[in-house]
N, C-alpha and C. Protein backbone atom coordinates (compact mmCIF):
# COMPACT_ATOMS: atom_id res chain seq x y z
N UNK A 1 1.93 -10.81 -13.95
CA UNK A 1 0.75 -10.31 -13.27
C UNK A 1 0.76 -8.78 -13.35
N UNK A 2 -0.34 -8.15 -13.61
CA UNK A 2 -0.39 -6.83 -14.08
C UNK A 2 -1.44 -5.84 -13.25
N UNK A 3 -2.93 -6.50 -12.98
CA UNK A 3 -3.49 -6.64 -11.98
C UNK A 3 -3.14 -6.08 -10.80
N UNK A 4 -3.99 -5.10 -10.11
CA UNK A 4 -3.97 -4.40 -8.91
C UNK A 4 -5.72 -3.96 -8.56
N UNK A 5 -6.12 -4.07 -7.23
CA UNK A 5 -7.19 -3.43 -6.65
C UNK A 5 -6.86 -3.23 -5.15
N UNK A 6 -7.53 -2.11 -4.54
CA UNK A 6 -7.32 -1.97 -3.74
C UNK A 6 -8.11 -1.81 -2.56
N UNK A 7 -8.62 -2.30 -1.55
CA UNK A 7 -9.67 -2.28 -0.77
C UNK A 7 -10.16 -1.11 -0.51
N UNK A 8 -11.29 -1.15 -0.06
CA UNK A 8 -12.01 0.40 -0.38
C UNK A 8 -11.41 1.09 0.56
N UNK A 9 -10.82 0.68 1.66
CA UNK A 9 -10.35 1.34 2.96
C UNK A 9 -9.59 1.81 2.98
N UNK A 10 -8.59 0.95 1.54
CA UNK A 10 -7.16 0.97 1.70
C UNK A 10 -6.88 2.19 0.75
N UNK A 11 -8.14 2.64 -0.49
CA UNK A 11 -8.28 3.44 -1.22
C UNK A 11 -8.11 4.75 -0.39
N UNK A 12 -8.99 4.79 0.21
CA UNK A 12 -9.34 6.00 1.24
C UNK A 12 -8.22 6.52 2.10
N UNK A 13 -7.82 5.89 2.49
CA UNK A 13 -6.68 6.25 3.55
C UNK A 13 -5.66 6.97 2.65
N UNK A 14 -5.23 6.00 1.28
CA UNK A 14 -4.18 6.62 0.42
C UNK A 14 -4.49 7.83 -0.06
N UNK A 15 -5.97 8.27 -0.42
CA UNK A 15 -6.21 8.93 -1.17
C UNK A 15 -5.91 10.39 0.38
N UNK A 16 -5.87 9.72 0.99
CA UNK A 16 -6.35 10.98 2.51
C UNK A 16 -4.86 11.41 2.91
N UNK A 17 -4.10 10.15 2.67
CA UNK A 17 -2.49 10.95 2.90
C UNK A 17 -1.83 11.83 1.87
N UNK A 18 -2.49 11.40 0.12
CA UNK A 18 -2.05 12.08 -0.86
C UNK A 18 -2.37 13.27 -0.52
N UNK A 19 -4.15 13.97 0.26
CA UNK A 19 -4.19 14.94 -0.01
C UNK A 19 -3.45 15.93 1.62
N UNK A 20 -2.93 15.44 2.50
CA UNK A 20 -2.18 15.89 3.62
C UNK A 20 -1.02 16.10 3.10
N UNK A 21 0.03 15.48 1.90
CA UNK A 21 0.90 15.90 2.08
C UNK A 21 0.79 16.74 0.59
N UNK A 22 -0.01 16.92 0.17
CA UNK A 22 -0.11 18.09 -0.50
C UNK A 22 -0.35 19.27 -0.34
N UNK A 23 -0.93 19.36 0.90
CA UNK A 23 -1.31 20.30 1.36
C UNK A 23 -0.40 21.09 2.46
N UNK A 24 0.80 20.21 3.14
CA UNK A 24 1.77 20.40 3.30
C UNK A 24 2.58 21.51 2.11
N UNK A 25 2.51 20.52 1.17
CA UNK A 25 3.59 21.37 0.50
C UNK A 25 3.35 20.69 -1.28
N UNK A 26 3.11 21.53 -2.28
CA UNK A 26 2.49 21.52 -3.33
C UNK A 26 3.16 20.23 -4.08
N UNK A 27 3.16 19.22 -4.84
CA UNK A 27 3.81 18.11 -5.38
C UNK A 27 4.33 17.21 -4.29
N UNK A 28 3.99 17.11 -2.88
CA UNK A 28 4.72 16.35 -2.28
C UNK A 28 3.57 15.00 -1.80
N UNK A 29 2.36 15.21 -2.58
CA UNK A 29 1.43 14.70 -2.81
C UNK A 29 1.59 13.67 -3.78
N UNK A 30 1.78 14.29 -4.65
CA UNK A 30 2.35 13.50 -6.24
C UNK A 30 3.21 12.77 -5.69
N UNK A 31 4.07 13.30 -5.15
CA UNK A 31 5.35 12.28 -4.99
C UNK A 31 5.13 10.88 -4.29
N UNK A 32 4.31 11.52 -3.36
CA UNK A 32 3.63 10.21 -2.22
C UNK A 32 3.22 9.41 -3.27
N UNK A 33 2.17 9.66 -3.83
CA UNK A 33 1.46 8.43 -4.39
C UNK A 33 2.18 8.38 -5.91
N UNK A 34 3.08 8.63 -6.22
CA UNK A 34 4.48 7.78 -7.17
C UNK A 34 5.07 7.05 -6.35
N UNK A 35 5.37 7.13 -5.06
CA UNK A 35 6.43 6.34 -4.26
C UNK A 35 5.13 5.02 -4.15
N UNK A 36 3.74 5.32 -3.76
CA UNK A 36 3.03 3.97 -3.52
C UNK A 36 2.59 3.12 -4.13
N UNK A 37 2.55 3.67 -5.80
CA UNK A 37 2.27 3.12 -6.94
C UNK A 37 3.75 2.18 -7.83
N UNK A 38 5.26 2.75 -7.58
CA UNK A 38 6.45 2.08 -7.60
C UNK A 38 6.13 0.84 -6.78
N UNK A 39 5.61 0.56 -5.80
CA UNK A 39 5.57 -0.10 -4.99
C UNK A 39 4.68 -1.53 -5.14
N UNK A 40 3.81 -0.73 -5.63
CA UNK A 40 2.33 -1.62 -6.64
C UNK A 40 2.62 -2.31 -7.60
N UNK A 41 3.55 -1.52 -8.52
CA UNK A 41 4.15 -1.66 -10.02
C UNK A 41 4.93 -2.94 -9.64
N UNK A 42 5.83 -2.56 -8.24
CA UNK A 42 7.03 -3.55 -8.33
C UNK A 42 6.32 -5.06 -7.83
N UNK A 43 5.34 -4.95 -6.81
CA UNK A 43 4.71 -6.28 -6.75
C UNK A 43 4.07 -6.50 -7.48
N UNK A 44 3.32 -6.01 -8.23
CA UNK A 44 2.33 -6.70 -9.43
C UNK A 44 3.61 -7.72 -10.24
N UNK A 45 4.56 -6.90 -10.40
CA UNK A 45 5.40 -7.81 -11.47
C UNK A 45 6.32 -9.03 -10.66
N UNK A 46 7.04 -8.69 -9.39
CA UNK A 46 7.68 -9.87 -8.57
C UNK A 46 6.46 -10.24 -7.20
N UNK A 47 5.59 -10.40 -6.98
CA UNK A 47 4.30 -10.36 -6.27
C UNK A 47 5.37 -11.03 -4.95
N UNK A 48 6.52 -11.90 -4.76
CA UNK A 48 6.96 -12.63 -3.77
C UNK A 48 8.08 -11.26 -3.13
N UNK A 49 8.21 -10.63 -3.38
CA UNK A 49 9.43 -9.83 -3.52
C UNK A 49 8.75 -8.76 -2.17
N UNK A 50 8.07 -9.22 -1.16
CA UNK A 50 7.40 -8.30 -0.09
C UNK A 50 8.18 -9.15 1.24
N UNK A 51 8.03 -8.63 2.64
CA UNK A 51 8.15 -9.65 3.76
C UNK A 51 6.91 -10.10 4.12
N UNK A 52 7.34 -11.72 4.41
CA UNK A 52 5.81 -12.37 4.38
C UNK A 52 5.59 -11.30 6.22
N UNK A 53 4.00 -11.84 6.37
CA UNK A 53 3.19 -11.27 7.14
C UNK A 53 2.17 -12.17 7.69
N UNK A 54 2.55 -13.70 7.36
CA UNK A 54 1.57 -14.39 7.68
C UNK A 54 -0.08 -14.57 6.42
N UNK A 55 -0.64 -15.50 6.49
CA UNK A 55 -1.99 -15.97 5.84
C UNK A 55 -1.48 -15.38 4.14
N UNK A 56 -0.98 -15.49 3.83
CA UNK A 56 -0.51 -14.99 2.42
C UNK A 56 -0.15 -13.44 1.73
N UNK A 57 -0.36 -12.77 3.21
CA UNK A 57 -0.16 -10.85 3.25
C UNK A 57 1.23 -10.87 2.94
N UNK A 58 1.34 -10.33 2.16
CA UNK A 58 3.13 -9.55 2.35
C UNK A 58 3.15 -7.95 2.38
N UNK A 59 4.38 -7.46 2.63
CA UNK A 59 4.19 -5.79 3.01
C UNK A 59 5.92 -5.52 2.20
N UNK A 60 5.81 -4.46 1.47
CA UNK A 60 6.72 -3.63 1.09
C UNK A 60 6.63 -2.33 1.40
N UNK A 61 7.57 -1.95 1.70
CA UNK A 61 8.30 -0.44 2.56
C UNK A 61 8.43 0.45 1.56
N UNK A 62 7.91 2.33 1.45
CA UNK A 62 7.83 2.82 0.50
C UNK A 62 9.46 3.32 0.92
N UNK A 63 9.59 4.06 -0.49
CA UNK A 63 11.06 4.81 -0.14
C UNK A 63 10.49 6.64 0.24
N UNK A 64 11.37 6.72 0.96
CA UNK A 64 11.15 8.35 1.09
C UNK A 64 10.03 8.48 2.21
N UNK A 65 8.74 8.07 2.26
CA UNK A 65 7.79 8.20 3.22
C UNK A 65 7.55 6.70 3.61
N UNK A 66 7.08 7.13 5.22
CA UNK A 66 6.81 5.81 6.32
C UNK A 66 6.02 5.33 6.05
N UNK A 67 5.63 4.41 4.82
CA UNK A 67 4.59 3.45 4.67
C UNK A 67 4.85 2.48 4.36
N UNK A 68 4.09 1.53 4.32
CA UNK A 68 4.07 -0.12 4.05
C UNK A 68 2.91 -0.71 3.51
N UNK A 69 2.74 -0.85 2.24
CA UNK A 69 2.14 -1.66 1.52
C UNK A 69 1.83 -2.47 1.96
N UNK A 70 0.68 -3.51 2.67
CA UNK A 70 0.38 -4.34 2.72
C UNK A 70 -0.71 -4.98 1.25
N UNK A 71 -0.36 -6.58 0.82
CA UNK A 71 -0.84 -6.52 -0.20
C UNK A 71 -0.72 -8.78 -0.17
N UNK A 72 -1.64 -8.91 -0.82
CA UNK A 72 -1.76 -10.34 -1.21
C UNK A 72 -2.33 -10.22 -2.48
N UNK A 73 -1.94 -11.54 -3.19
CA UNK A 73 -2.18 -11.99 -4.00
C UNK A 73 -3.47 -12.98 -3.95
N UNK A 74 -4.69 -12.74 -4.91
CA UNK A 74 -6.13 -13.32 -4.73
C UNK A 74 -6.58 -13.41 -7.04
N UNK A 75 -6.64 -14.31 -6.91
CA UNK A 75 -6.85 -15.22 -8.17
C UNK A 75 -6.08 -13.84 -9.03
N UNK A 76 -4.91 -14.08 -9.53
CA UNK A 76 -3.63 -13.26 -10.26
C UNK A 76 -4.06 -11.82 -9.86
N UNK A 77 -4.63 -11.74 -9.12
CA UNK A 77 -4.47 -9.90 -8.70
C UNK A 77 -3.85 -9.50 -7.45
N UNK A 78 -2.90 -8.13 -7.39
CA UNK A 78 -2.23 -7.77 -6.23
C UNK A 78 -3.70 -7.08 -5.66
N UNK A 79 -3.92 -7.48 -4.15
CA UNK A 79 -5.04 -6.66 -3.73
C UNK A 79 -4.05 -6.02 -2.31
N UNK A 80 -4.21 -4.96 -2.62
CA UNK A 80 -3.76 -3.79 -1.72
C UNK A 80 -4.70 -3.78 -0.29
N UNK A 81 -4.76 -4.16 1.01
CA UNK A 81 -4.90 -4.10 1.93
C UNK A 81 -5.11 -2.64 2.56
N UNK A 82 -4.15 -2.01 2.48
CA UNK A 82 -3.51 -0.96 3.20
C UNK A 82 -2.36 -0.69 2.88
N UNK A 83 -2.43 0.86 3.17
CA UNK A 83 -1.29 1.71 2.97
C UNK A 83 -1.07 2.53 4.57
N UNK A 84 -0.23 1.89 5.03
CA UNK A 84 0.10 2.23 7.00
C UNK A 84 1.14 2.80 6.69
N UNK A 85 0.74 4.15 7.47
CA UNK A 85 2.24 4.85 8.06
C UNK A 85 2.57 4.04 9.31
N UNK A 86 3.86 3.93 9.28
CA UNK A 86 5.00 3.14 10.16
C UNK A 86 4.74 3.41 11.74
N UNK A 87 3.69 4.50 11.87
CA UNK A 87 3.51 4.93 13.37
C UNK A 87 2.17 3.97 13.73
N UNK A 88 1.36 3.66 12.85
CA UNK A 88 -0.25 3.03 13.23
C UNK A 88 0.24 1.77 13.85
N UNK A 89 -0.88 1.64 14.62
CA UNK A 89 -1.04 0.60 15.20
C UNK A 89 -0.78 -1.05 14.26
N UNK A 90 0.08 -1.68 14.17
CA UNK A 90 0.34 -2.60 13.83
C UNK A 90 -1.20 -3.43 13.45
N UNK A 91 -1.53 -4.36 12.35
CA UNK A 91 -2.41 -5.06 12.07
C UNK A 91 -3.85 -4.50 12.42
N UNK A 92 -3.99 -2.83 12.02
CA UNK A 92 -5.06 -2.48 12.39
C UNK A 92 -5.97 -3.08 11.40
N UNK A 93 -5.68 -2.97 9.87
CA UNK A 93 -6.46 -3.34 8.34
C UNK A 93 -6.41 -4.85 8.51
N UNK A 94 -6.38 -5.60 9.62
CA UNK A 94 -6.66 -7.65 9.83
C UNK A 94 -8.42 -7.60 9.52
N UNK A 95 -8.72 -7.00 10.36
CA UNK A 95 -10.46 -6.59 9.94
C UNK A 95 -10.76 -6.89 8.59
N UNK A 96 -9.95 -6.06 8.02
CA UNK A 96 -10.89 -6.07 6.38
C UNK A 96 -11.10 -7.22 5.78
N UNK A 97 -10.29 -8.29 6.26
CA UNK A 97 -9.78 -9.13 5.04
C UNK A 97 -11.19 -10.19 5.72
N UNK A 98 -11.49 -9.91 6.83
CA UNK A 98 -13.11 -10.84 6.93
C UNK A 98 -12.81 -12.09 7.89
């Protein structure tokens, strides 16, 4: 499985932490979204390899920064849920999924 999309919400948020911690501090942006895309890469290819989460969600833990992939599998594609820092409110992105 090779396949990845990511909910529009879930787009946004990532795209909103890439540009905070860049702005922090120059490449630490880049780095973020290499650490969330390793993460993408690694479930697209072992898709089971997350902790389940219930209804078919699983979540993988980035390295280096407090996030968690939330992500299911929907006809051979990883669909990315959300990208939560470790402080948010637990199961805020349950909404999206309808």
């Amino acid at each position: 499985m090779t396949d990845f999309a990511f909910y529009p919400a879930a787009l946004e948020e990532f795209k909103a932490e890439v540009a905070y911690y860049e702005s922090i501090t120059p490449g630490l942006g880049a780095d973020f979204s290499e650490r969330v895309f390793t993460v993408v890469d690694l479930v697209c290819e072992f898709p089971d390899m997350g902790a389940p989460e219930g209804d078919g969600v699983r979540s993988l833990i980035t390295k280096r920064f407090p996030f968690a992939i939330y992500y299911e599998v929907l006809r051979d594609e990883v669909f990315v849920w959300a990208v939560m820092h470790a402080a948010r409110e637990p199961g805020y992105w349950r909404t999206r999924r309808g």
